[in-house]
Each structure stands twice: as C-alpha cells, then as structure tokens.
PDB file of N, CA and C in Angstrom:
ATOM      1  N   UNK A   1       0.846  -1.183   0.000  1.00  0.00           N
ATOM      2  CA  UNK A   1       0.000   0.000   0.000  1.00  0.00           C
ATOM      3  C   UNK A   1       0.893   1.249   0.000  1.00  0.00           C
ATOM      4  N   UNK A   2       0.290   1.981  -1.123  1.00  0.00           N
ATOM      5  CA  UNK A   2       1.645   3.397  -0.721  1.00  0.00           C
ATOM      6  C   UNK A   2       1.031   4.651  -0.115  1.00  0.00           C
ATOM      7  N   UNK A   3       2.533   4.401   0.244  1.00  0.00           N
ATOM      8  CA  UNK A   3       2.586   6.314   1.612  1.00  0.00           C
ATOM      9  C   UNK A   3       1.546   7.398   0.842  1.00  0.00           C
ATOM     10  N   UNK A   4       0.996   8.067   1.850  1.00  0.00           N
ATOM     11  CA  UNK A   4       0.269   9.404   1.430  1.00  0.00           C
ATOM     12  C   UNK A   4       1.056  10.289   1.345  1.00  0.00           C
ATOM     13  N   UNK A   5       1.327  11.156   0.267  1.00  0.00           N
ATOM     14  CA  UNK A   5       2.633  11.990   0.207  1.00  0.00           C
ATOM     15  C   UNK A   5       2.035  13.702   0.989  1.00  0.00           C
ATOM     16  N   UNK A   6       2.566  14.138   2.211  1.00  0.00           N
ATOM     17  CA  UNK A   6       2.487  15.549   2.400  1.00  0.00           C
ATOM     18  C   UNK A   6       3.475  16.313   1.923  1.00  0.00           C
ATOM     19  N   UNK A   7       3.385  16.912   1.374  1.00  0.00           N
ATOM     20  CA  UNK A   7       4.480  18.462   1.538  1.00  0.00           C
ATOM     21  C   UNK A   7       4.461  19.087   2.753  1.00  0.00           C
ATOM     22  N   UNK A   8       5.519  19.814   2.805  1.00  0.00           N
ATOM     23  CA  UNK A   8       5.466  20.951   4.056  1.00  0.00           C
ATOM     24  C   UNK A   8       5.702  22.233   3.371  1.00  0.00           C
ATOM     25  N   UNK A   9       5.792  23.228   3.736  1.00  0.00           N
ATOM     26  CA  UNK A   9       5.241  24.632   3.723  1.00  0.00           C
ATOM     27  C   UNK A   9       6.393  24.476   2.574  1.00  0.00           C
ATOM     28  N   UNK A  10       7.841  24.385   3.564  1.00  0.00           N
ATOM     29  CA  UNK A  10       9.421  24.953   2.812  1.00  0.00           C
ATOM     30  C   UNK A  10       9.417  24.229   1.318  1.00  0.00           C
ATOM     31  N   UNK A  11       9.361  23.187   1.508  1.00  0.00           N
ATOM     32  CA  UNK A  11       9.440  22.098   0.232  1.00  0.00           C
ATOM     33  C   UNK A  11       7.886  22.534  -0.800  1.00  0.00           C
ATOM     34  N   UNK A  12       6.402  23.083  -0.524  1.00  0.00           N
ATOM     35  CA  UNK A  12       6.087  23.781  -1.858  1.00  0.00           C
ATOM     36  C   UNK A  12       6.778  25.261  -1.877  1.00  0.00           C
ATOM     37  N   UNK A  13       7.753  26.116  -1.224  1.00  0.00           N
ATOM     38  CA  UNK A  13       8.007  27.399  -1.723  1.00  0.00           C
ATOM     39  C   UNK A  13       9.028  26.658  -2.716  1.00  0.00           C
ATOM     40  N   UNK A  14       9.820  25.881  -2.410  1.00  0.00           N
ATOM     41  CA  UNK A  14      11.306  25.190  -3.392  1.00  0.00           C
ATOM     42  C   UNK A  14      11.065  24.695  -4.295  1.00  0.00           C
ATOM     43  N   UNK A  15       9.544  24.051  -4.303  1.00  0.00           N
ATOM     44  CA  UNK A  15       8.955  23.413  -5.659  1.00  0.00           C
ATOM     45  C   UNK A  15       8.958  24.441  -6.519  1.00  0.00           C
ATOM     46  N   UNK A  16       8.196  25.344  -6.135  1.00  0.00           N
ATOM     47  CA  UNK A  16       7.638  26.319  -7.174  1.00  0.00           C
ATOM     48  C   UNK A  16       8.621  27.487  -7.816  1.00  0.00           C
ATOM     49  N   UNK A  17      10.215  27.282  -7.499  1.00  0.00           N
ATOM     50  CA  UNK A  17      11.431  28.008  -8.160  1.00  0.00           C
ATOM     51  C   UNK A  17      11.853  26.797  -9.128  1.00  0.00           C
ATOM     52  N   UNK A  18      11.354  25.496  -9.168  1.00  0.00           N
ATOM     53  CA  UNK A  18      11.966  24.732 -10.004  1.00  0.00           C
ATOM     54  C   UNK A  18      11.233  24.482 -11.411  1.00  0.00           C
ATOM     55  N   UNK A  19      11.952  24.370 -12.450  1.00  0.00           N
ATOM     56  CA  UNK A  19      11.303  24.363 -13.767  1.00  0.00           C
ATOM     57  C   UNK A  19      10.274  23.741 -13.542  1.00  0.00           C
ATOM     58  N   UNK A  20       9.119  23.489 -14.704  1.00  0.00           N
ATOM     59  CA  UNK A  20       7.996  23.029 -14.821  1.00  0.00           C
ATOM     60  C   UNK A  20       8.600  21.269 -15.236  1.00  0.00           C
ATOM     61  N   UNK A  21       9.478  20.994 -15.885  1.00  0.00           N
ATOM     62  CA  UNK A  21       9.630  19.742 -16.469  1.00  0.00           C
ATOM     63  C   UNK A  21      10.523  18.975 -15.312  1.00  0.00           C
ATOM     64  N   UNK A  22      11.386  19.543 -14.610  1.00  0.00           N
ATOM     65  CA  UNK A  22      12.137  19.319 -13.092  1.00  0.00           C
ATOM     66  C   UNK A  22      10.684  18.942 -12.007  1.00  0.00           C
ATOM     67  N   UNK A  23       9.735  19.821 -12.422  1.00  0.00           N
ATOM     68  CA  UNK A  23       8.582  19.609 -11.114  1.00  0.00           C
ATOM     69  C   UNK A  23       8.003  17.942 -11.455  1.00  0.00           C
ATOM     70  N   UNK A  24       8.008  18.098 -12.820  1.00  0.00           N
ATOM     71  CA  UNK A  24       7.012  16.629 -13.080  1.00  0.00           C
ATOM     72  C   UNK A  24       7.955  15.578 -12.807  1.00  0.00           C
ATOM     73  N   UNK A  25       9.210  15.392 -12.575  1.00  0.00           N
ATOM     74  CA  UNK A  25      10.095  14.890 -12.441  1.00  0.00           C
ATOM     75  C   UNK A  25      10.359  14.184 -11.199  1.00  0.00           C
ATOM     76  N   UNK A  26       9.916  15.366 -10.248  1.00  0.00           N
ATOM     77  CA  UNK A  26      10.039  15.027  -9.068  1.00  0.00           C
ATOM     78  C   UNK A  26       8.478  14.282  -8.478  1.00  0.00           C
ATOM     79  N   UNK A  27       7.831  14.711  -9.138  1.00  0.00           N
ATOM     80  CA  UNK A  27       6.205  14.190  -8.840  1.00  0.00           C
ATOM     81  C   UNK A  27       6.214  12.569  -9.271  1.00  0.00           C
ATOM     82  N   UNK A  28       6.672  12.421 -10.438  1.00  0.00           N
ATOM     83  CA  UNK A  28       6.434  10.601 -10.742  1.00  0.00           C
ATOM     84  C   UNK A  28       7.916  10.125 -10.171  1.00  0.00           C
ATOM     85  N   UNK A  29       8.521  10.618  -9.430  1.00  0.00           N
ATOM     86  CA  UNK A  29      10.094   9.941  -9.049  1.00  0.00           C
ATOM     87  C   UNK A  29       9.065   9.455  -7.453  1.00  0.00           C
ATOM     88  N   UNK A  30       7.966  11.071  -6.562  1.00  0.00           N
ATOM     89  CA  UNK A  30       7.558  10.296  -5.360  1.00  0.00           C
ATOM     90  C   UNK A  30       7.045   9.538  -5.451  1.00  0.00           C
ATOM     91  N   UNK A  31       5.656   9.328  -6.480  1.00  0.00           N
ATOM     92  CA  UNK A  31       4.656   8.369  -6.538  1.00  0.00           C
ATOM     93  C   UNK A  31       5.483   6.819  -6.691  1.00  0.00           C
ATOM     94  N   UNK A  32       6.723   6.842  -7.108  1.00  0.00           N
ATOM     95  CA  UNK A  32       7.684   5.380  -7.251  1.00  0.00           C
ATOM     96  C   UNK A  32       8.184   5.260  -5.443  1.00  0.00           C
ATOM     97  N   UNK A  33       8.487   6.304  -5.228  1.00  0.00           N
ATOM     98  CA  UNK A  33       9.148   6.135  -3.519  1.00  0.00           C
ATOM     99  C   UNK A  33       7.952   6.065  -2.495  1.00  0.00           C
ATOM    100  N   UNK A  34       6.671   6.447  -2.922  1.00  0.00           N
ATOM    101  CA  UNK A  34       5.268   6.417  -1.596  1.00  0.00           C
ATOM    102  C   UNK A  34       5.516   4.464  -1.288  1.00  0.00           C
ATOM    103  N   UNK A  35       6.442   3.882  -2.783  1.00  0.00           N
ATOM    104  CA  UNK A  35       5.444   2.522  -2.946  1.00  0.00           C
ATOM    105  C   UNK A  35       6.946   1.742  -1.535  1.00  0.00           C
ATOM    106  N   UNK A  36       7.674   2.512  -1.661  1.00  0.00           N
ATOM    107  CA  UNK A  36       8.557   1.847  -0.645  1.00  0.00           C
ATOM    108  C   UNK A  36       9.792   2.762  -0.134  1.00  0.00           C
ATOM    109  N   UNK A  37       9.202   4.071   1.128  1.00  0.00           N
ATOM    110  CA  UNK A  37      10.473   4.648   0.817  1.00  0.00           C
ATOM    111  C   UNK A  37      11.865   4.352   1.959  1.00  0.00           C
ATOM    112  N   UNK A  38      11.757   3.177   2.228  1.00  0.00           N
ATOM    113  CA  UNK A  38      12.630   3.135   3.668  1.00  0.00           C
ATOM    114  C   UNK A  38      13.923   2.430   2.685  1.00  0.00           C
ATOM    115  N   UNK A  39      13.677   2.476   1.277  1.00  0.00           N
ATOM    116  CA  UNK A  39      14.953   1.982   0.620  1.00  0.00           C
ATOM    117  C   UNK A  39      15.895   3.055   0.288  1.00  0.00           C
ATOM    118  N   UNK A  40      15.755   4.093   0.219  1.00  0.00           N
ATOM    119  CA  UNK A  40      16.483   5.097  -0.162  1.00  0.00           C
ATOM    120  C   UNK A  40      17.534   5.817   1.148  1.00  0.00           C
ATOM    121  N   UNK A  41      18.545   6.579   0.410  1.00  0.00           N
ATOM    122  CA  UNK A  41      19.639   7.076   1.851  1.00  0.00           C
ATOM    123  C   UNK A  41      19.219   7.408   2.575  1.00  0.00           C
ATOM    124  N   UNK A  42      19.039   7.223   4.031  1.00  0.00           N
ATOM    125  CA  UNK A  42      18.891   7.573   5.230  1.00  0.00           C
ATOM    126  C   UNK A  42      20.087   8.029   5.878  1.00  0.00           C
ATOM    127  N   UNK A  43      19.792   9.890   6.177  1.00  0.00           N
ATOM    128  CA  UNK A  43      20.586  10.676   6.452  1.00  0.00           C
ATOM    129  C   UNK A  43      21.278  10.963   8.121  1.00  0.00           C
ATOM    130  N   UNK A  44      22.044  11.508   8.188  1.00  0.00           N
ATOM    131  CA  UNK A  44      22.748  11.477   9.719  1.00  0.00           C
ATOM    132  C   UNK A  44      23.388  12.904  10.344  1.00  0.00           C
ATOM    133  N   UNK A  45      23.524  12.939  11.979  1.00  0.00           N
ATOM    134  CA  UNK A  45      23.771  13.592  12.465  1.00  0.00           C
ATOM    135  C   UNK A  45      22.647  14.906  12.581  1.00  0.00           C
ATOM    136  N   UNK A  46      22.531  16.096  12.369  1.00  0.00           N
ATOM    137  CA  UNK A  46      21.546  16.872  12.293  1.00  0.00           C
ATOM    138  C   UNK A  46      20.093  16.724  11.191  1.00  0.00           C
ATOM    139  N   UNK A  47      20.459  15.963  10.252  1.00  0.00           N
ATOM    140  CA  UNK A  47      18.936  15.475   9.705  1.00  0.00           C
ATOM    141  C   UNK A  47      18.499  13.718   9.351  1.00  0.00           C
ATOM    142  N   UNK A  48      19.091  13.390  10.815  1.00  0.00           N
ATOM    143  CA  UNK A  48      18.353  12.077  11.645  1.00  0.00           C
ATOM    144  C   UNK A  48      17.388  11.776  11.376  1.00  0.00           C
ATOM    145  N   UNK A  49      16.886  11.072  10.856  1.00  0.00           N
ATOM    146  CA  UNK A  49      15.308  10.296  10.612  1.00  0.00           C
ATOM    147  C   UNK A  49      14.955  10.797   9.004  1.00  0.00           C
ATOM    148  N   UNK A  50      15.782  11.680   8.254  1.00  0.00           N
ATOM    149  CA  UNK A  50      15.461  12.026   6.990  1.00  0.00           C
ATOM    150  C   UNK A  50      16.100  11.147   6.118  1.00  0.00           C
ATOM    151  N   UNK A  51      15.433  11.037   5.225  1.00  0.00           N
ATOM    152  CA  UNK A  51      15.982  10.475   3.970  1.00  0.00           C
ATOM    153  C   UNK A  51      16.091  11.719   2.375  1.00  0.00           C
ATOM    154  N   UNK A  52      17.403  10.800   1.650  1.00  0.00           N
ATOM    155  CA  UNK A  52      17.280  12.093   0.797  1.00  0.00           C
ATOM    156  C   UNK A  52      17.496  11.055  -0.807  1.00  0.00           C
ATOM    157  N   UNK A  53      17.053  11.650  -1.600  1.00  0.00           N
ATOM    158  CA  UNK A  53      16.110  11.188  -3.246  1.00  0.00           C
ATOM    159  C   UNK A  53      17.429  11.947  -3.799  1.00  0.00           C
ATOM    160  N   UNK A  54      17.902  11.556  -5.201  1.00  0.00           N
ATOM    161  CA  UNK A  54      18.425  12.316  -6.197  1.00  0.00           C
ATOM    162  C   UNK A  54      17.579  12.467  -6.958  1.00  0.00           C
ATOM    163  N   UNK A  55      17.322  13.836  -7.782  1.00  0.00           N
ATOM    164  CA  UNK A  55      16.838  13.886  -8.872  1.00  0.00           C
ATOM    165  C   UNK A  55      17.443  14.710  -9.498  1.00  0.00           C
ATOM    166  N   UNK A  56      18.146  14.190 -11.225  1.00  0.00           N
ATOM    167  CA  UNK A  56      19.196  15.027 -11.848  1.00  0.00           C
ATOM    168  C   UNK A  56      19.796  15.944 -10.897  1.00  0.00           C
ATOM    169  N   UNK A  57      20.084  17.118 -10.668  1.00  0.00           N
ATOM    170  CA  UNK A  57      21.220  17.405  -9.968  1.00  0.00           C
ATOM    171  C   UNK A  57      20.960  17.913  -8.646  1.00  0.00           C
ATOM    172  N   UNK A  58      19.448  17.733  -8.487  1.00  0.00           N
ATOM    173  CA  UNK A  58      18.308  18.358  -7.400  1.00  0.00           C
ATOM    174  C   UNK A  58      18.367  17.327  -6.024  1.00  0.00           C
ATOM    175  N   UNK A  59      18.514  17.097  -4.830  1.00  0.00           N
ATOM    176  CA  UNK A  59      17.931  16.160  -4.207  1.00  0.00           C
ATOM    177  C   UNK A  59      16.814  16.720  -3.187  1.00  0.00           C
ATOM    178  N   UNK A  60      15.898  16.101  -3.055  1.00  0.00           N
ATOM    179  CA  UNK A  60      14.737  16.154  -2.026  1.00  0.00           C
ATOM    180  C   UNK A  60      14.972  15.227  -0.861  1.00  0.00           C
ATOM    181  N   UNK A  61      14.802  16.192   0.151  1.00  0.00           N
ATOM    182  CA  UNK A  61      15.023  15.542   1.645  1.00  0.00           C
ATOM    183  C   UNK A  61      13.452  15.197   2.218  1.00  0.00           C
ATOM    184  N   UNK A  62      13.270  13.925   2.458  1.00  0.00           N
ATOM    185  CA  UNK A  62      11.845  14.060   2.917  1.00  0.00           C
ATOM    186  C   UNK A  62      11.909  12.383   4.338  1.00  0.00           C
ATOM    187  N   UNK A  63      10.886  12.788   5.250  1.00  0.00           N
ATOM    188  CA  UNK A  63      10.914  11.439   6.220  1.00  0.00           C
ATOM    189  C   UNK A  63       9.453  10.944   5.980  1.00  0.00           C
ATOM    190  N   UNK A  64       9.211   9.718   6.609  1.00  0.00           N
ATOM    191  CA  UNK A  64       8.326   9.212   6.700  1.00  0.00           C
ATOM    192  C   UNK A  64       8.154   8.676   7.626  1.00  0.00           C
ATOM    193  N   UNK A  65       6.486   8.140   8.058  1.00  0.00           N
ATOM    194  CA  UNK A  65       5.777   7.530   9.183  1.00  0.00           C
ATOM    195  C   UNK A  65       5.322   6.282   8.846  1.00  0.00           C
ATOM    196  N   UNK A  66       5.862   4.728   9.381  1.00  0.00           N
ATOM    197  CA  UNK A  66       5.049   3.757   8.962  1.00  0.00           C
ATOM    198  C   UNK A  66       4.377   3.803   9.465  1.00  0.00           C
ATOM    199  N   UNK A  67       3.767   4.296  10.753  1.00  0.00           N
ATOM    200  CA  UNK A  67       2.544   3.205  11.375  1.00  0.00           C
ATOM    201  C   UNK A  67       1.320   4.313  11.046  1.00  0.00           C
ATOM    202  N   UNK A  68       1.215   5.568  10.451  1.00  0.00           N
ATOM    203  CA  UNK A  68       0.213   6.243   9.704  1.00  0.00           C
ATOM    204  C   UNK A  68       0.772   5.985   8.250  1.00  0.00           C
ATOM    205  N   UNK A  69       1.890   5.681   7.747  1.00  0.00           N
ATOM    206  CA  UNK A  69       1.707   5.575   5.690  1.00  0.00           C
ATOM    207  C   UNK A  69       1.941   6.873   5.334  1.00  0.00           C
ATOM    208  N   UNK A  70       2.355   7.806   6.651  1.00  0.00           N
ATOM    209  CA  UNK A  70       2.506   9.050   5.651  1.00  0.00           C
ATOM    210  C   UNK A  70       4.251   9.446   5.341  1.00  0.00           C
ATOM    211  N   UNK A  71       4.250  10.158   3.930  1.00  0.00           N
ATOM    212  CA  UNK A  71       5.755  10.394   3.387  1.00  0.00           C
ATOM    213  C   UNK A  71       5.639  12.140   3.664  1.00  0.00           C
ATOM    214  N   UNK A  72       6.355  12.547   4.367  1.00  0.00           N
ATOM    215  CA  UNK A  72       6.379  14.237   4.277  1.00  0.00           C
ATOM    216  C   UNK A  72       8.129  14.819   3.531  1.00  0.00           C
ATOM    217  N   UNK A  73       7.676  15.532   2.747  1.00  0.00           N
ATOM    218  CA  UNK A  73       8.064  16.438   2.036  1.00  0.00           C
ATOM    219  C   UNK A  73       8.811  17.341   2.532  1.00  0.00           C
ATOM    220  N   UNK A  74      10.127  17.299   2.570  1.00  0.00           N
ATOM    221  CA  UNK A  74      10.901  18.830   3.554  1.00  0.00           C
ATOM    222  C   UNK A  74      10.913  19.839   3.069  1.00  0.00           C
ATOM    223  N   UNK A  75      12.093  19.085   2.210  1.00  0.00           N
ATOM    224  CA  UNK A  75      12.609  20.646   1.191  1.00  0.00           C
ATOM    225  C   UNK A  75      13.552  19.857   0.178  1.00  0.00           C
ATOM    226  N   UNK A  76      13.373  20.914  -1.055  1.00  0.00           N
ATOM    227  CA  UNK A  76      14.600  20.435  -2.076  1.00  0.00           C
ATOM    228  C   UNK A  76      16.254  21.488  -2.043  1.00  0.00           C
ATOM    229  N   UNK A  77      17.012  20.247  -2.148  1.00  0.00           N
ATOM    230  CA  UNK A  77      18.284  21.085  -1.919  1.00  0.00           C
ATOM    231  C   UNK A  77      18.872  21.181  -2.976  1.00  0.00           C
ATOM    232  N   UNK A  78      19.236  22.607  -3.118  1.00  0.00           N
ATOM    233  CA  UNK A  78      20.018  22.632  -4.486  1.00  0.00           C
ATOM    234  C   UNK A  78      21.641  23.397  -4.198  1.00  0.00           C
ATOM    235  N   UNK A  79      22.157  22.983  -5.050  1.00  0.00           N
ATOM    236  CA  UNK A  79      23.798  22.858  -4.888  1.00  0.00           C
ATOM    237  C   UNK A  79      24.220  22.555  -3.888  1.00  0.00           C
ATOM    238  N   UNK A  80      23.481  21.513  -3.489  1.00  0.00           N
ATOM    239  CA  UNK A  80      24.462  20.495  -2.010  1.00  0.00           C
ATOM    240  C   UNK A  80      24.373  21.361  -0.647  1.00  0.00           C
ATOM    241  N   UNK A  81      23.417  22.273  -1.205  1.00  0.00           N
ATOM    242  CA  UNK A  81      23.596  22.951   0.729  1.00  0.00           C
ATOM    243  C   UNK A  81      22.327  22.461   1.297  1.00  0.00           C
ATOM    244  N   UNK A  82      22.730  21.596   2.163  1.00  0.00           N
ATOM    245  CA  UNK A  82      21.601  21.188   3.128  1.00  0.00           C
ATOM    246  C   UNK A  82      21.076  21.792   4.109  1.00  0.00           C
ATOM    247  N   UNK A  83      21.722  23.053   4.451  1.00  0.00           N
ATOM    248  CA  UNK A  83      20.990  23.797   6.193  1.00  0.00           C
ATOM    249  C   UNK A  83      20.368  25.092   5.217  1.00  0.00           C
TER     250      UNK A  83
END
C-alpha cells in the first residue's frame, strides 16, 4: 500500500522556483518512492530520521511515518547545501 505523500510549507516554496519539467520529475520519481520509501539514503547527524532522493542534480530531503503511511516532504536542496 503506498505512503500518502504531504508536503510541508518549505518544500512547496522550493517546488515552485523549479522548472515546470524538473517539477514533473520530481512528482512521478515520489509516486515510485510512496510505494517503498525506507529503501532510499537515510541521512545522519543533524537530519536524523530524513531520507534524501536524487533527482538530476536536485535532491529532495523528505521522512516518513510507517505506522500512519505518511511520506512528508521537507525541502529540495540545491547545490548540495543542506541547512
């Protein structure tokens, strides 16, 4: 059964600076990760419990909840700065 995907506030302002063909990109890359996302990098030290997605040169940091199914949405990082 796949995750319900939320966004959070930061991650739609970051969506909406990214091209239109980058956005759809990232939209059918989650609907593949709702279906299983505890396979992807799981991150450390100050963003503990996050996991982070490549997409072309973009990555999205996002965590999830098994025992509600939900995937939340952080933020997208661009040029490798994560804070």
């Amino acid at each position: 059964m796949p995750y319900k995907i939320l966004p959070t506030k930061e991650f739609e302002k970051d969506f909406k600076k990214v091209e239109i063909v980058e956005q759809r990109r990232i939209k059918s890359k989650f609907e593949e990760v709702a279906l299983n996302p505890e396979r992807y990098k799981h991150l450390q030290y100050e963003l503990r419990g996050s996991c982070r997605i490549r997409i072309g040169k973009l990555r999205v940091i996002y965590s999830y909840d098994e025992d509600t199914l939900e995937l939340y949405l952080e933020k997208i990082v661009f040029d490798h700065k994560y804070r």
